[in-house]
N, C-alpha and C. Protein backbone atom coordinates (compact mmCIF):
# COMPACT_ATOMS: atom_id res chain seq x y z
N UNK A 1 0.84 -1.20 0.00
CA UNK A 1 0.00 0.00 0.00
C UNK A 1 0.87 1.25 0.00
N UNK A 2 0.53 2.00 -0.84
CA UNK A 2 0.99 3.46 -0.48
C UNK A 2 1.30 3.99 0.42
N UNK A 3 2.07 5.06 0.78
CA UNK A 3 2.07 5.95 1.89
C UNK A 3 0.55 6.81 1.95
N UNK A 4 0.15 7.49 2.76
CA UNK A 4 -1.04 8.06 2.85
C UNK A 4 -0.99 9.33 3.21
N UNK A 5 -1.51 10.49 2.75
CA UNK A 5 -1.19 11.98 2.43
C UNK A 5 -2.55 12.75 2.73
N UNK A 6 -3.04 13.23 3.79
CA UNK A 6 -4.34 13.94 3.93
C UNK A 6 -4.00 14.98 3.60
N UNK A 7 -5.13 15.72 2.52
CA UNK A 7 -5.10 16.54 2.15
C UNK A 7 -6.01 17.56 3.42
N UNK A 8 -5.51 18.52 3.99
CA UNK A 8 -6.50 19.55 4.65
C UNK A 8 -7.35 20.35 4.39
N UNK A 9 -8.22 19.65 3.43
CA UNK A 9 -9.16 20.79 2.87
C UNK A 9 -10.80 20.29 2.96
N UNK A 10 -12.04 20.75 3.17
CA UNK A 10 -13.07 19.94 3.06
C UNK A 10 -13.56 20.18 2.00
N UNK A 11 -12.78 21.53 1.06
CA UNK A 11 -13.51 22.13 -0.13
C UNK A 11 -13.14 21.21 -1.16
N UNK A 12 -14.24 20.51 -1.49
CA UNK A 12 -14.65 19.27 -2.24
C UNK A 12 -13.68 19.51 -3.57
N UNK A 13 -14.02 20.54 -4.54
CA UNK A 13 -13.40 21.32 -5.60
C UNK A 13 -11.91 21.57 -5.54
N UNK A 14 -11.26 22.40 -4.46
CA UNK A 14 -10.09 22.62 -3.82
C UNK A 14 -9.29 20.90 -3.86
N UNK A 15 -9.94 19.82 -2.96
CA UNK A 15 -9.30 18.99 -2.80
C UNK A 15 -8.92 18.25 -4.17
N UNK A 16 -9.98 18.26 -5.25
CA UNK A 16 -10.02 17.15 -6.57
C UNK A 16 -8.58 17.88 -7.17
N UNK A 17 -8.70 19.32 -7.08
CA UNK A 17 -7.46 20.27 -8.31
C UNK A 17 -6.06 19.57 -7.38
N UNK A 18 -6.26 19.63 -6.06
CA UNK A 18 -4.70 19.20 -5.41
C UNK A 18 -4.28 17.89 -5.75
N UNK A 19 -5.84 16.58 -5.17
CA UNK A 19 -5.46 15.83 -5.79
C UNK A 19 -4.60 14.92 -7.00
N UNK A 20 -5.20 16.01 -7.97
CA UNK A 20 -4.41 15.92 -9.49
C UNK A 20 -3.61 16.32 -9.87
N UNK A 21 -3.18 17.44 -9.26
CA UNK A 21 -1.90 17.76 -9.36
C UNK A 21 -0.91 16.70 -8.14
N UNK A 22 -1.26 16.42 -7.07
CA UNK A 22 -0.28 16.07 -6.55
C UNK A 22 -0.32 14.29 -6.78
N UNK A 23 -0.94 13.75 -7.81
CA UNK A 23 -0.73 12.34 -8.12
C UNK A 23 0.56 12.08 -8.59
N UNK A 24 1.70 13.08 -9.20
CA UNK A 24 2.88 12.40 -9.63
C UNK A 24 3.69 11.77 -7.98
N UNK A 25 2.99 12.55 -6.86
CA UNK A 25 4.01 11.90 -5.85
C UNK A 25 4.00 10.22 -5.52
N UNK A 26 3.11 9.65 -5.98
CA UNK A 26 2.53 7.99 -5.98
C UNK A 26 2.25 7.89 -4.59
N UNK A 27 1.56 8.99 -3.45
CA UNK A 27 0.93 8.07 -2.51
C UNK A 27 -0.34 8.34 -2.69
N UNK A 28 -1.32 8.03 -1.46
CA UNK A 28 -2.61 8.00 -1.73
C UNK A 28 -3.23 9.35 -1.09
N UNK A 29 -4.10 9.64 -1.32
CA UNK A 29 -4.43 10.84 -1.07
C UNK A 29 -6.08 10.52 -0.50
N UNK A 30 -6.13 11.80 -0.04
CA UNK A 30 -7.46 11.59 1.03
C UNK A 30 -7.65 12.96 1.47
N UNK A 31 -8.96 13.31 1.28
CA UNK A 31 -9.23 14.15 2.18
C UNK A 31 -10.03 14.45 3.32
N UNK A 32 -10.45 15.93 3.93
CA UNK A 32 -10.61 15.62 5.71
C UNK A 32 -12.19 14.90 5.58
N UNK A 33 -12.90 15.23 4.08
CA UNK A 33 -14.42 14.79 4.05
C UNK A 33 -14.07 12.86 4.33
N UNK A 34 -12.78 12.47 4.51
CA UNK A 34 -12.59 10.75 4.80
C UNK A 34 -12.49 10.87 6.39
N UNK A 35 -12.46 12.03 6.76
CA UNK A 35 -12.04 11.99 8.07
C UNK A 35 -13.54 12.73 9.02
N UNK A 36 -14.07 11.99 9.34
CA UNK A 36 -15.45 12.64 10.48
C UNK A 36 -14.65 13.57 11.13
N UNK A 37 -13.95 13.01 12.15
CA UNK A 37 -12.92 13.42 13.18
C UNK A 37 -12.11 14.57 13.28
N UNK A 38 -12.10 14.66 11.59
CA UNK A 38 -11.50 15.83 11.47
C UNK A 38 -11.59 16.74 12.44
N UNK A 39 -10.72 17.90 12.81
CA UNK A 39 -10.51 19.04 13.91
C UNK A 39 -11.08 20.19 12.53
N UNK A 40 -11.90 21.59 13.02
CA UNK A 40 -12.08 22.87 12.04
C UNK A 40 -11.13 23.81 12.95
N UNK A 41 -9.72 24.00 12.04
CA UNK A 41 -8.86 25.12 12.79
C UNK A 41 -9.08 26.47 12.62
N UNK A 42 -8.81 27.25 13.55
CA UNK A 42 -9.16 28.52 13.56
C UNK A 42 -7.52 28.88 12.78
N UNK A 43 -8.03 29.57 11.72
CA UNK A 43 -7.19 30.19 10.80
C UNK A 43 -7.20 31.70 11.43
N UNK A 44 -6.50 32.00 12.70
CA UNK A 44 -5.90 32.79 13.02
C UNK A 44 -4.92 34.20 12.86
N UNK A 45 -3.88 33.22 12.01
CA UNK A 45 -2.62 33.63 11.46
C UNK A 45 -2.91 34.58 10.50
N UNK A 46 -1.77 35.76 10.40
CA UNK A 46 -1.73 36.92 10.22
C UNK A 46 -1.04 37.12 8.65
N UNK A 47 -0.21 35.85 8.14
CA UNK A 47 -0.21 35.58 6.79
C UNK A 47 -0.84 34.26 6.10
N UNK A 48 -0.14 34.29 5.23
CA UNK A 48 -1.00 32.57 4.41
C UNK A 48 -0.02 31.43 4.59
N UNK A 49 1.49 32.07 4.97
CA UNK A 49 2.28 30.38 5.29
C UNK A 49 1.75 30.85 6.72
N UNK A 50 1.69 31.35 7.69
CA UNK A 50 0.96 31.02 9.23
C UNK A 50 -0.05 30.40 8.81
N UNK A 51 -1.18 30.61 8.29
CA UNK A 51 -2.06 29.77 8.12
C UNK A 51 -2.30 28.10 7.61
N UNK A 52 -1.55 28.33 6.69
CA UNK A 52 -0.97 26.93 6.08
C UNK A 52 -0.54 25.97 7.16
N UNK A 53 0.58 26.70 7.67
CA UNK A 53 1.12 26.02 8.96
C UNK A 53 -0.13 25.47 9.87
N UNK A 54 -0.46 26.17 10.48
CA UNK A 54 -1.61 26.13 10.98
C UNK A 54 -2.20 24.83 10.57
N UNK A 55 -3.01 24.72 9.50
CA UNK A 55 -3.72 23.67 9.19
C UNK A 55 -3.39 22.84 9.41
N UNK A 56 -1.77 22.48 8.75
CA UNK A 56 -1.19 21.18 8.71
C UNK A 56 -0.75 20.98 9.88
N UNK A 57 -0.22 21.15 11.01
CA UNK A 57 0.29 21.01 12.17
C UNK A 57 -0.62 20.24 13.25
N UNK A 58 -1.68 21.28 13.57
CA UNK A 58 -2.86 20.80 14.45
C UNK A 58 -3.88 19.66 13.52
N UNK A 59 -4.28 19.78 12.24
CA UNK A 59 -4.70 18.36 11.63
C UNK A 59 -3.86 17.11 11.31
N UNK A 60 -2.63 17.17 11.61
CA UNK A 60 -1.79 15.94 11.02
C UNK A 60 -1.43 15.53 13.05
N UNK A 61 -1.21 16.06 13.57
CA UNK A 61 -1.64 16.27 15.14
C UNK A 61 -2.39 14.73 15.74
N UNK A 62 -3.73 16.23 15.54
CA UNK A 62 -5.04 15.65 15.76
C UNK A 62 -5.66 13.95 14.72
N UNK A 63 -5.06 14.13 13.54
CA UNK A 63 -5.09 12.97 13.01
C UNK A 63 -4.22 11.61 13.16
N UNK A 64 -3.27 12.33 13.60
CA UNK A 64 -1.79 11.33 13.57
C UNK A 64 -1.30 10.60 12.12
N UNK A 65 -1.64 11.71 11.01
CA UNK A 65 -1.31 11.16 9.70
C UNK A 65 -0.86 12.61 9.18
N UNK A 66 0.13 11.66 8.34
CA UNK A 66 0.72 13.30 7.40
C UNK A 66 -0.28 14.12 6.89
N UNK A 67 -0.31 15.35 6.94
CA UNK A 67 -1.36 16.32 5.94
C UNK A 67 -0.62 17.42 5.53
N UNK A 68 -1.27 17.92 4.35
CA UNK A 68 -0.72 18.66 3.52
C UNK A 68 -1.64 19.95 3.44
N UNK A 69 -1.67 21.21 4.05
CA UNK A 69 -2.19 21.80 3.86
C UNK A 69 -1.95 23.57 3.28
N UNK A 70 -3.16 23.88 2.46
CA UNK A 70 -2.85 25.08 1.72
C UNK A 70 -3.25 26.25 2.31
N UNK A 71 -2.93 27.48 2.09
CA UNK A 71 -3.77 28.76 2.35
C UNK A 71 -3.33 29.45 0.97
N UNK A 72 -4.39 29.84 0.39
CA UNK A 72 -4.85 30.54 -0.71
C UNK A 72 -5.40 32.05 -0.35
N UNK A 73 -5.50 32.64 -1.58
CA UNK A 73 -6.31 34.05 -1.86
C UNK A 73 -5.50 34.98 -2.55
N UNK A 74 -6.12 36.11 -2.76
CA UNK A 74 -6.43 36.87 -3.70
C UNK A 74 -5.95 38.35 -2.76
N UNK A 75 -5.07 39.03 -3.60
CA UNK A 75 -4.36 40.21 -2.79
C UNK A 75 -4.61 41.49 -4.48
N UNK A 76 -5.17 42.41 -4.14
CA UNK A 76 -5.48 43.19 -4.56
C UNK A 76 -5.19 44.44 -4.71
N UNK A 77 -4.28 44.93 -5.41
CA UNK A 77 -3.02 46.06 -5.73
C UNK A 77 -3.69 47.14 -4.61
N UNK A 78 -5.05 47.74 -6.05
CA UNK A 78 -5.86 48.68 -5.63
C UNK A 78 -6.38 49.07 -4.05
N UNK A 79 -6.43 47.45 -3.30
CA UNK A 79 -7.05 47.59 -2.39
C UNK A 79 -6.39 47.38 -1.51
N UNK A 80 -4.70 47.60 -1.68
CA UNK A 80 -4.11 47.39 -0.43
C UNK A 80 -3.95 46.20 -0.14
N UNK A 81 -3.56 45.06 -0.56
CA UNK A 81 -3.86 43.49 -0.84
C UNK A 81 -4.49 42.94 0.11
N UNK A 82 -5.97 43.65 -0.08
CA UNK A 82 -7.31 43.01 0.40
C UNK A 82 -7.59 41.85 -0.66
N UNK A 83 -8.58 41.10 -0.38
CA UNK A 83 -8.90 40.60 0.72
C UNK A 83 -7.98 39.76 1.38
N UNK A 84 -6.86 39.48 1.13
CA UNK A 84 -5.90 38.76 1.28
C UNK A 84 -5.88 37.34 2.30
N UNK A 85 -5.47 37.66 3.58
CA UNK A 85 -5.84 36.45 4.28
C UNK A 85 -7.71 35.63 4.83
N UNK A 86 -7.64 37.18 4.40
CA UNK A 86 -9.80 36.65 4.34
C UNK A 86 -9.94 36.88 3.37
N UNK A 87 -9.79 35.99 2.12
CA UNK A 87 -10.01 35.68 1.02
C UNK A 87 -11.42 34.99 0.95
N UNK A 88 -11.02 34.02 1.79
CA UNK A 88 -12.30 32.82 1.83
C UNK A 88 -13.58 33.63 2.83
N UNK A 89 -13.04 34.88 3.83
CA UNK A 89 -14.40 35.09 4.42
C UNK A 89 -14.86 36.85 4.50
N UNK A 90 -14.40 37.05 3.38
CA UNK A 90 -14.32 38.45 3.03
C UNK A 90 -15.79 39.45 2.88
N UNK A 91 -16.75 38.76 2.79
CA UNK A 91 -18.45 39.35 3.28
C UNK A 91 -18.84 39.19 3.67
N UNK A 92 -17.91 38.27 4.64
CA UNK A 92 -18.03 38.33 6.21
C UNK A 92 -18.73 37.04 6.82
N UNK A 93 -19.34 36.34 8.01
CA UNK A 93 -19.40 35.38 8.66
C UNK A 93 -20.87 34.76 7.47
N UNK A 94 -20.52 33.13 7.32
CA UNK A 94 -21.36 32.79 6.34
C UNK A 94 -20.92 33.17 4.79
N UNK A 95 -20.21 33.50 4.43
CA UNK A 95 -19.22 34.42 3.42
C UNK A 95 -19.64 32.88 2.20
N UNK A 96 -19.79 33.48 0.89
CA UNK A 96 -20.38 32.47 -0.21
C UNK A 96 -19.61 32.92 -1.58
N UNK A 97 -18.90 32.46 -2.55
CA UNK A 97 -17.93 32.74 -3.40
C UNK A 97 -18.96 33.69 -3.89
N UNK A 98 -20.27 33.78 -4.17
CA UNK A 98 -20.54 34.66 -4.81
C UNK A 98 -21.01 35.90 -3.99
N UNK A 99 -21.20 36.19 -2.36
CA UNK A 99 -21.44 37.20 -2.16
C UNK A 99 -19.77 37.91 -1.91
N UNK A 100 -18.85 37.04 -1.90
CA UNK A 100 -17.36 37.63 -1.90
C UNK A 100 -17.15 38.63 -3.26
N UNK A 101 -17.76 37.90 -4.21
CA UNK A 101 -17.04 38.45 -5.79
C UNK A 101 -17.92 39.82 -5.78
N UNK A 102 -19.07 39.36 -5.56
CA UNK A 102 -20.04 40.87 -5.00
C UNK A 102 -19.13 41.69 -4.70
N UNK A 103 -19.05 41.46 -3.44
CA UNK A 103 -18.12 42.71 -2.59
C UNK A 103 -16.99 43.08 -3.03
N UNK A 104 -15.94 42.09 -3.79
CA UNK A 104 -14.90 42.70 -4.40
C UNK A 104 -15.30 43.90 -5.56
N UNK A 105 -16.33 43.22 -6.04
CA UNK A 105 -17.13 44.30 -7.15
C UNK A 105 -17.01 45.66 -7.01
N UNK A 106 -17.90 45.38 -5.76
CA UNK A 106 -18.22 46.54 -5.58
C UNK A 106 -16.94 48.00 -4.85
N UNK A 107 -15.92 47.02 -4.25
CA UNK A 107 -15.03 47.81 -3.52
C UNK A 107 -14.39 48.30 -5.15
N UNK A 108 -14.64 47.53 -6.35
CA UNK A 108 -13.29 48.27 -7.42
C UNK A 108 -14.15 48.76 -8.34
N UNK A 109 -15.93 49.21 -7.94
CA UNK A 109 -16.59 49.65 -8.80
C UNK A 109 -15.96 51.03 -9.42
N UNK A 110 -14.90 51.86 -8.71
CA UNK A 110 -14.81 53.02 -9.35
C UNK A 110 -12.94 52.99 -10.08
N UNK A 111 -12.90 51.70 -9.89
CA UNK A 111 -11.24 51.91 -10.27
C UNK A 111 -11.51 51.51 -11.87
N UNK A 112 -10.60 52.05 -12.86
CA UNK A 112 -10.24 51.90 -14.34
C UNK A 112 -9.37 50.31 -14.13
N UNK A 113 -9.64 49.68 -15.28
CA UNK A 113 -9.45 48.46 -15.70
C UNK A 113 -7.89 48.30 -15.58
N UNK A 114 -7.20 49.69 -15.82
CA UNK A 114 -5.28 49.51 -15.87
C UNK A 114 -4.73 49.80 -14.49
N UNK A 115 -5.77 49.98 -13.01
CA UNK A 115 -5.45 49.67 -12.33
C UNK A 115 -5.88 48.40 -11.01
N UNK A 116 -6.29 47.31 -11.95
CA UNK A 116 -7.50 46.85 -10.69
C UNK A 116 -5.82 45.07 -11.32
N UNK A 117 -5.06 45.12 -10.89
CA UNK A 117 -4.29 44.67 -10.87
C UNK A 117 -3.78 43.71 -9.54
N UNK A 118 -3.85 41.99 -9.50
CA UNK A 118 -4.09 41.49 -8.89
C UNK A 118 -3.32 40.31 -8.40
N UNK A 119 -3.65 39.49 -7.53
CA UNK A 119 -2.37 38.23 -7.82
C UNK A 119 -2.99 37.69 -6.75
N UNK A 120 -2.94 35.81 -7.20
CA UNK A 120 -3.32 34.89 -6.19
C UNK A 120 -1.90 34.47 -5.77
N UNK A 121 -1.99 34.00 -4.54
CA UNK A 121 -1.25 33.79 -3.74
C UNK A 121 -1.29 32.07 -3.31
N UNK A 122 -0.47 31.17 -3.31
CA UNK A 122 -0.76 29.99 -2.65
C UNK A 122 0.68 29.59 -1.44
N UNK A 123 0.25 29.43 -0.68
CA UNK A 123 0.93 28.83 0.45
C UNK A 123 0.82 27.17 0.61
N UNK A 124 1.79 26.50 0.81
CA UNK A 124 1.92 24.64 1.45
C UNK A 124 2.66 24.62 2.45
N UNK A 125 1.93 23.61 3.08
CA UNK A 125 2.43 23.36 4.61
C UNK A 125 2.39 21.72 4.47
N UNK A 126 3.47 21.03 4.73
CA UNK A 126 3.55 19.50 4.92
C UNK A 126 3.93 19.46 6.41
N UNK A 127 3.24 18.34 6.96
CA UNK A 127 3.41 18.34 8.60
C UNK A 127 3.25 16.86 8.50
N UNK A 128 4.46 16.13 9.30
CA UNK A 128 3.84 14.62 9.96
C UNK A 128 3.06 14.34 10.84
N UNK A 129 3.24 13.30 10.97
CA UNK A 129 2.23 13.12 12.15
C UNK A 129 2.41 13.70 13.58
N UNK A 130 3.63 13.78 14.19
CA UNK A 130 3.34 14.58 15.23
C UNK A 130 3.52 16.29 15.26
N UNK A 131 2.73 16.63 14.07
CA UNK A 131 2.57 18.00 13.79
C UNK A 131 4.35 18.80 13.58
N UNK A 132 4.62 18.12 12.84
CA UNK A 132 6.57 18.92 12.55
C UNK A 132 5.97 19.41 11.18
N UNK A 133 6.29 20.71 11.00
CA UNK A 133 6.29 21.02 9.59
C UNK A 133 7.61 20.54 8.41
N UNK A 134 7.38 19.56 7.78
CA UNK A 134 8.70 19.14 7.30
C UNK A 134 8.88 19.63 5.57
N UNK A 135 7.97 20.15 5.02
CA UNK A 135 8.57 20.87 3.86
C UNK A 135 7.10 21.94 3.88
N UNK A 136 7.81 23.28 2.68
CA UNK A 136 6.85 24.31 2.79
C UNK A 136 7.18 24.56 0.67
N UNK A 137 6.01 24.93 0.37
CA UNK A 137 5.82 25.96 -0.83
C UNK A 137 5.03 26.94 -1.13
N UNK A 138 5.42 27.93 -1.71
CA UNK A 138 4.79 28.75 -2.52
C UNK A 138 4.91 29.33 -3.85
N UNK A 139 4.16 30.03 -4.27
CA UNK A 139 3.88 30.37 -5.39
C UNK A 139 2.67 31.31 -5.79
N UNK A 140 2.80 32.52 -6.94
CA UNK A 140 2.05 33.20 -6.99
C UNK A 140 1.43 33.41 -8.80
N UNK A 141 0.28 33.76 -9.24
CA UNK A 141 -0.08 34.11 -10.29
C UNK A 141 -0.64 35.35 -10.56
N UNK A 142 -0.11 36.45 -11.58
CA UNK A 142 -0.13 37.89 -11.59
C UNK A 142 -1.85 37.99 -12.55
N UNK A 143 -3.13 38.66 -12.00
CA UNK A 143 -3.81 38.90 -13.46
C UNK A 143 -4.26 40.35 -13.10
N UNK A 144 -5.72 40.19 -13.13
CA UNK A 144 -6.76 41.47 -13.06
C UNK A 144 -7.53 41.29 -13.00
N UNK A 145 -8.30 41.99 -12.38
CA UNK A 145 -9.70 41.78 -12.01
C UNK A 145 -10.84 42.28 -12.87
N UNK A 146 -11.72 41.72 -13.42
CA UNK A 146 -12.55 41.86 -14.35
C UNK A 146 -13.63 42.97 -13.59
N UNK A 147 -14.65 43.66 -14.61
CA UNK A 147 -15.53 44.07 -13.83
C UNK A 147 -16.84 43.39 -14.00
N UNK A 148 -16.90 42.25 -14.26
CA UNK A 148 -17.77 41.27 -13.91
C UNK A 148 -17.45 39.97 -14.39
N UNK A 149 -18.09 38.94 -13.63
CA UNK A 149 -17.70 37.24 -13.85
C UNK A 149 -17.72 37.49 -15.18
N UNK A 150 -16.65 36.41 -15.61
CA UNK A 150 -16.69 35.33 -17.04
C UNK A 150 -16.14 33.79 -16.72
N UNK A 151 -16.98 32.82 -17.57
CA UNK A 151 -16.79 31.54 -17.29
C UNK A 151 -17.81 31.25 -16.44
N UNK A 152 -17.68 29.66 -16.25
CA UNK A 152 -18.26 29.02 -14.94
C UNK A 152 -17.55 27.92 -14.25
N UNK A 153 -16.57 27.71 -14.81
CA UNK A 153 -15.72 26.99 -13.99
C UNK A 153 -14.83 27.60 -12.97
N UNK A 154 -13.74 26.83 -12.60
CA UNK A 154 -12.91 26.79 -10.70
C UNK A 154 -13.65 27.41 -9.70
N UNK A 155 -13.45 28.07 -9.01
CA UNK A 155 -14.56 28.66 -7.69
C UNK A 155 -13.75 29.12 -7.07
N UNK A 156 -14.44 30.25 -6.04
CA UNK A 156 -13.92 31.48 -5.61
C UNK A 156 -14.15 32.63 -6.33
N UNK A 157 -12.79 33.31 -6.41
CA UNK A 157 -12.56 34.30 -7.22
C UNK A 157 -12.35 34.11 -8.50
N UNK A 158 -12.63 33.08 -9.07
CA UNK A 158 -11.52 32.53 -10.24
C UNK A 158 -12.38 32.97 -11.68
N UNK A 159 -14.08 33.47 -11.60
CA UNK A 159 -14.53 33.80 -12.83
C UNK A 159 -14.36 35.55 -12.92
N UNK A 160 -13.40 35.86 -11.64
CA UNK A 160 -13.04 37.36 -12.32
C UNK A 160 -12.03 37.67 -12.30
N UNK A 161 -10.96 36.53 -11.96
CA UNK A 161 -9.54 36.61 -12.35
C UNK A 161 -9.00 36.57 -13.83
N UNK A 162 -8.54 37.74 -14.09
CA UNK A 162 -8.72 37.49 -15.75
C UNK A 162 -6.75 37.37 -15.76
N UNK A 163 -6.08 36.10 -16.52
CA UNK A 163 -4.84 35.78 -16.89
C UNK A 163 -4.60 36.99 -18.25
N UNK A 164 -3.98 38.20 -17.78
CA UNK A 164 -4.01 38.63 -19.24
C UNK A 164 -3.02 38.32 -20.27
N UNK A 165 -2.28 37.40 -20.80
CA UNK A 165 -1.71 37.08 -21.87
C UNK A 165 -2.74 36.13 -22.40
N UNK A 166 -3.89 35.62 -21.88
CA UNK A 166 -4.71 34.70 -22.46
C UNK A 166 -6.32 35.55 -22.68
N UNK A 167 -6.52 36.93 -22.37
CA UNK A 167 -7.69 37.21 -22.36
C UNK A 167 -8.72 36.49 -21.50
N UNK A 168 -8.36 35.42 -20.75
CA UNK A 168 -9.81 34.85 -20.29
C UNK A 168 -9.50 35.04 -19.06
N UNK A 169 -10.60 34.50 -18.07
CA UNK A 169 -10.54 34.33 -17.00
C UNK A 169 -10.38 32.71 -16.19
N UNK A 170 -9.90 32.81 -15.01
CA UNK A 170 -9.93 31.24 -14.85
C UNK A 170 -10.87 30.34 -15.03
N UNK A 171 -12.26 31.06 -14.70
CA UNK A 171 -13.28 30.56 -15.01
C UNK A 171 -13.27 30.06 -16.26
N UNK A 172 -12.98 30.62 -17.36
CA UNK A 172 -13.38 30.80 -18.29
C UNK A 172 -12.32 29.30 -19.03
N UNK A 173 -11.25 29.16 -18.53
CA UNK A 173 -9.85 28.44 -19.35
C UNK A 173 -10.56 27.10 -18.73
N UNK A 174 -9.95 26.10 -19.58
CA UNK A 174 -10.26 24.66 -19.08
C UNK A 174 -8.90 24.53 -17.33
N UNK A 175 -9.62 23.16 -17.50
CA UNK A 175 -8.90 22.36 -15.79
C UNK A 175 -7.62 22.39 -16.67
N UNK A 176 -7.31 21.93 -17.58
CA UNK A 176 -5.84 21.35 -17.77
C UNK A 176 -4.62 22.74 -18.16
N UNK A 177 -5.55 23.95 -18.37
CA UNK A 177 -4.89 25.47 -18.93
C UNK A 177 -4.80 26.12 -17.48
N UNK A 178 -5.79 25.57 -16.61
CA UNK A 178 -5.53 26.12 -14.91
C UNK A 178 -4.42 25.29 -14.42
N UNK A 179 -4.34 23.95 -14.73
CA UNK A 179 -3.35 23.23 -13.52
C UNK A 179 -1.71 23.67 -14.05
N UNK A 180 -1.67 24.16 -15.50
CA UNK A 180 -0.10 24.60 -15.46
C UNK A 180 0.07 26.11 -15.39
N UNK A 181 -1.13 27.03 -15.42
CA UNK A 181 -0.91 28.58 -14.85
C UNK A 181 -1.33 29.10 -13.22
N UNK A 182 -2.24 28.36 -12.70
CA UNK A 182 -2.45 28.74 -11.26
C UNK A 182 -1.51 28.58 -10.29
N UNK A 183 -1.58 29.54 -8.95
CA UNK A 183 -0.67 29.61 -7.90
C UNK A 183 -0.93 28.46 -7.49
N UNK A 184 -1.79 27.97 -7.21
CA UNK A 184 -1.53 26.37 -6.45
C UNK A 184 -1.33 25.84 -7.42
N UNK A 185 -1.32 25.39 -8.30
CA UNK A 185 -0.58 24.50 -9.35
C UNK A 185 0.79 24.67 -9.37
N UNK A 186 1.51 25.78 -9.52
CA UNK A 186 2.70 25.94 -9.21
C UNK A 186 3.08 25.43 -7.96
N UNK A 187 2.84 25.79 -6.74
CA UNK A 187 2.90 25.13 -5.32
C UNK A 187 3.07 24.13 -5.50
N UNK A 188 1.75 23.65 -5.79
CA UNK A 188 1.87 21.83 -5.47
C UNK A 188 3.10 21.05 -6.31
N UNK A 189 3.53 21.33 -7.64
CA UNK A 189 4.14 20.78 -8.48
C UNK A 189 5.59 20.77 -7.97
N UNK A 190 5.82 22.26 -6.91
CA UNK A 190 7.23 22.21 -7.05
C UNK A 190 7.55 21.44 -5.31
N UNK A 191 5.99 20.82 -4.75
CA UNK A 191 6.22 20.33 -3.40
C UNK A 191 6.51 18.80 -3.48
N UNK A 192 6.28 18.24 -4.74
CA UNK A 192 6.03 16.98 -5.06
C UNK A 192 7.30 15.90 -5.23
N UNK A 193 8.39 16.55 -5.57
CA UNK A 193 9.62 16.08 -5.29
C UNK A 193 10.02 16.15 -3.80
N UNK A 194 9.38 16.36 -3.05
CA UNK A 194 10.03 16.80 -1.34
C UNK A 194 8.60 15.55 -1.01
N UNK A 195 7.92 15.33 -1.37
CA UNK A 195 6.71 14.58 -0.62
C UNK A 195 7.27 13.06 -1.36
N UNK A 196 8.02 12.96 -2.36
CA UNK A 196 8.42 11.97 -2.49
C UNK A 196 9.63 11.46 -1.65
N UNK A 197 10.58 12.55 -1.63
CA UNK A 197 12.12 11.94 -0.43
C UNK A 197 10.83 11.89 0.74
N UNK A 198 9.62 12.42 1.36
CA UNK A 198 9.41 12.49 2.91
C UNK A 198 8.46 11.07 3.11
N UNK A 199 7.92 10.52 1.82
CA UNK A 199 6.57 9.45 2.04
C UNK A 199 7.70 8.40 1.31
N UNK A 200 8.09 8.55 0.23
CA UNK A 200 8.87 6.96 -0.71
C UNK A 200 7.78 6.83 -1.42
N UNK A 201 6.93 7.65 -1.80
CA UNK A 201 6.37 7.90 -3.12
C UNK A 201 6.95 7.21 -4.47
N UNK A 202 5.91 6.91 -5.70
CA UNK A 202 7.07 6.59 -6.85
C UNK A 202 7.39 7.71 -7.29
């Protein structure tokens, strides 16, 4: 059997994109929706590797199995790189990808298109089992912010993240044009050689 790799995420969507990207490491993967037990950490931390950390530490802990966990979002020139670490809860308690994109809307309703200039951010945290953080990545992707959705695919922010050398938005590009331009795609890809020396992965 494989080594075994919890992924820290319950976001169903979130976990499938890591998943697939992180299959070249050959162990098995799982996420916390395999785990009832799972612990919900208070994402505290004041950046996105604190947070990361965070996840993976107290869930690989509390699980007593390696986990791998991310902190993501969206930092925003214009806005002072809002929403940044409240990416995920940025309109606040109950926060829903679409009343977030709302509110980003509306905070860049008066900015011109050559300045609403943007960048996702991804953070990795690998932790064993007794919560050691034993490798870290990151990685970032530069676009702009649209002034309204395009596409219907990835989730979050991703149908008004517009990639501009491609004109579209993430939404808008297929899974396989996201997994070699997104910040977590980058992340994960360059963590995957370190999860192989730490598990014996193929």
């Amino acid at each position: 059997m494989p080594p075994l790799l919890v992924i820290g995420t319950g976001n169903r969507k979130k976990g499938q994109e890591l998943a697939a990207l992180l299959a070249p490491a050959g162990v098995e993967l799982r996420t916390l929706a395999d785990f009832p037990q799972a612990i919900e950490v208070v994402e505290d931390g004041e950046t996105f590797a604190a947070n990361a950390e965070l996840k993976a530490t107290q869930q690989a802990r509390h699980l007593g199995q390696w986990v791998l966990a991310d902190d993501s979002g969206l930092t925003v020139d214009a806005l002072g790189g809002a929403p940044g670490v409240y990416s995920a809860r940025y309109s606040g308690q109950g926060a829903t990808d679409e009343s977030n994109n709302t509110k980003l809307l509306e905070a860049l309703r008066d900015v011109p298109r050559d300045r609403r200039w943007a960048q996702f951010v991804c953070y990795i945290s690998v932790a064993d089992p007794d919560g050691n953080v034993r490798a870290t990545s990151s990685a970032s992707c530069r676009g702009r912010i649209l002034p309204s959705a395009s596409g219907q695919g990835g989730f979050g922010y991703d149908p008004l993240f517009e990639i501009v050398e491609y004109h579209r938005s993430f939404g808008d590009l297929s899974a396989l044009a996201k997994s070699h331009l997104s910040h977590r795609s980058r992340a994960a890809v360059r963590i995957v050689p370190r999860l192989i020396e730490l598990l014996g992965g193929t």
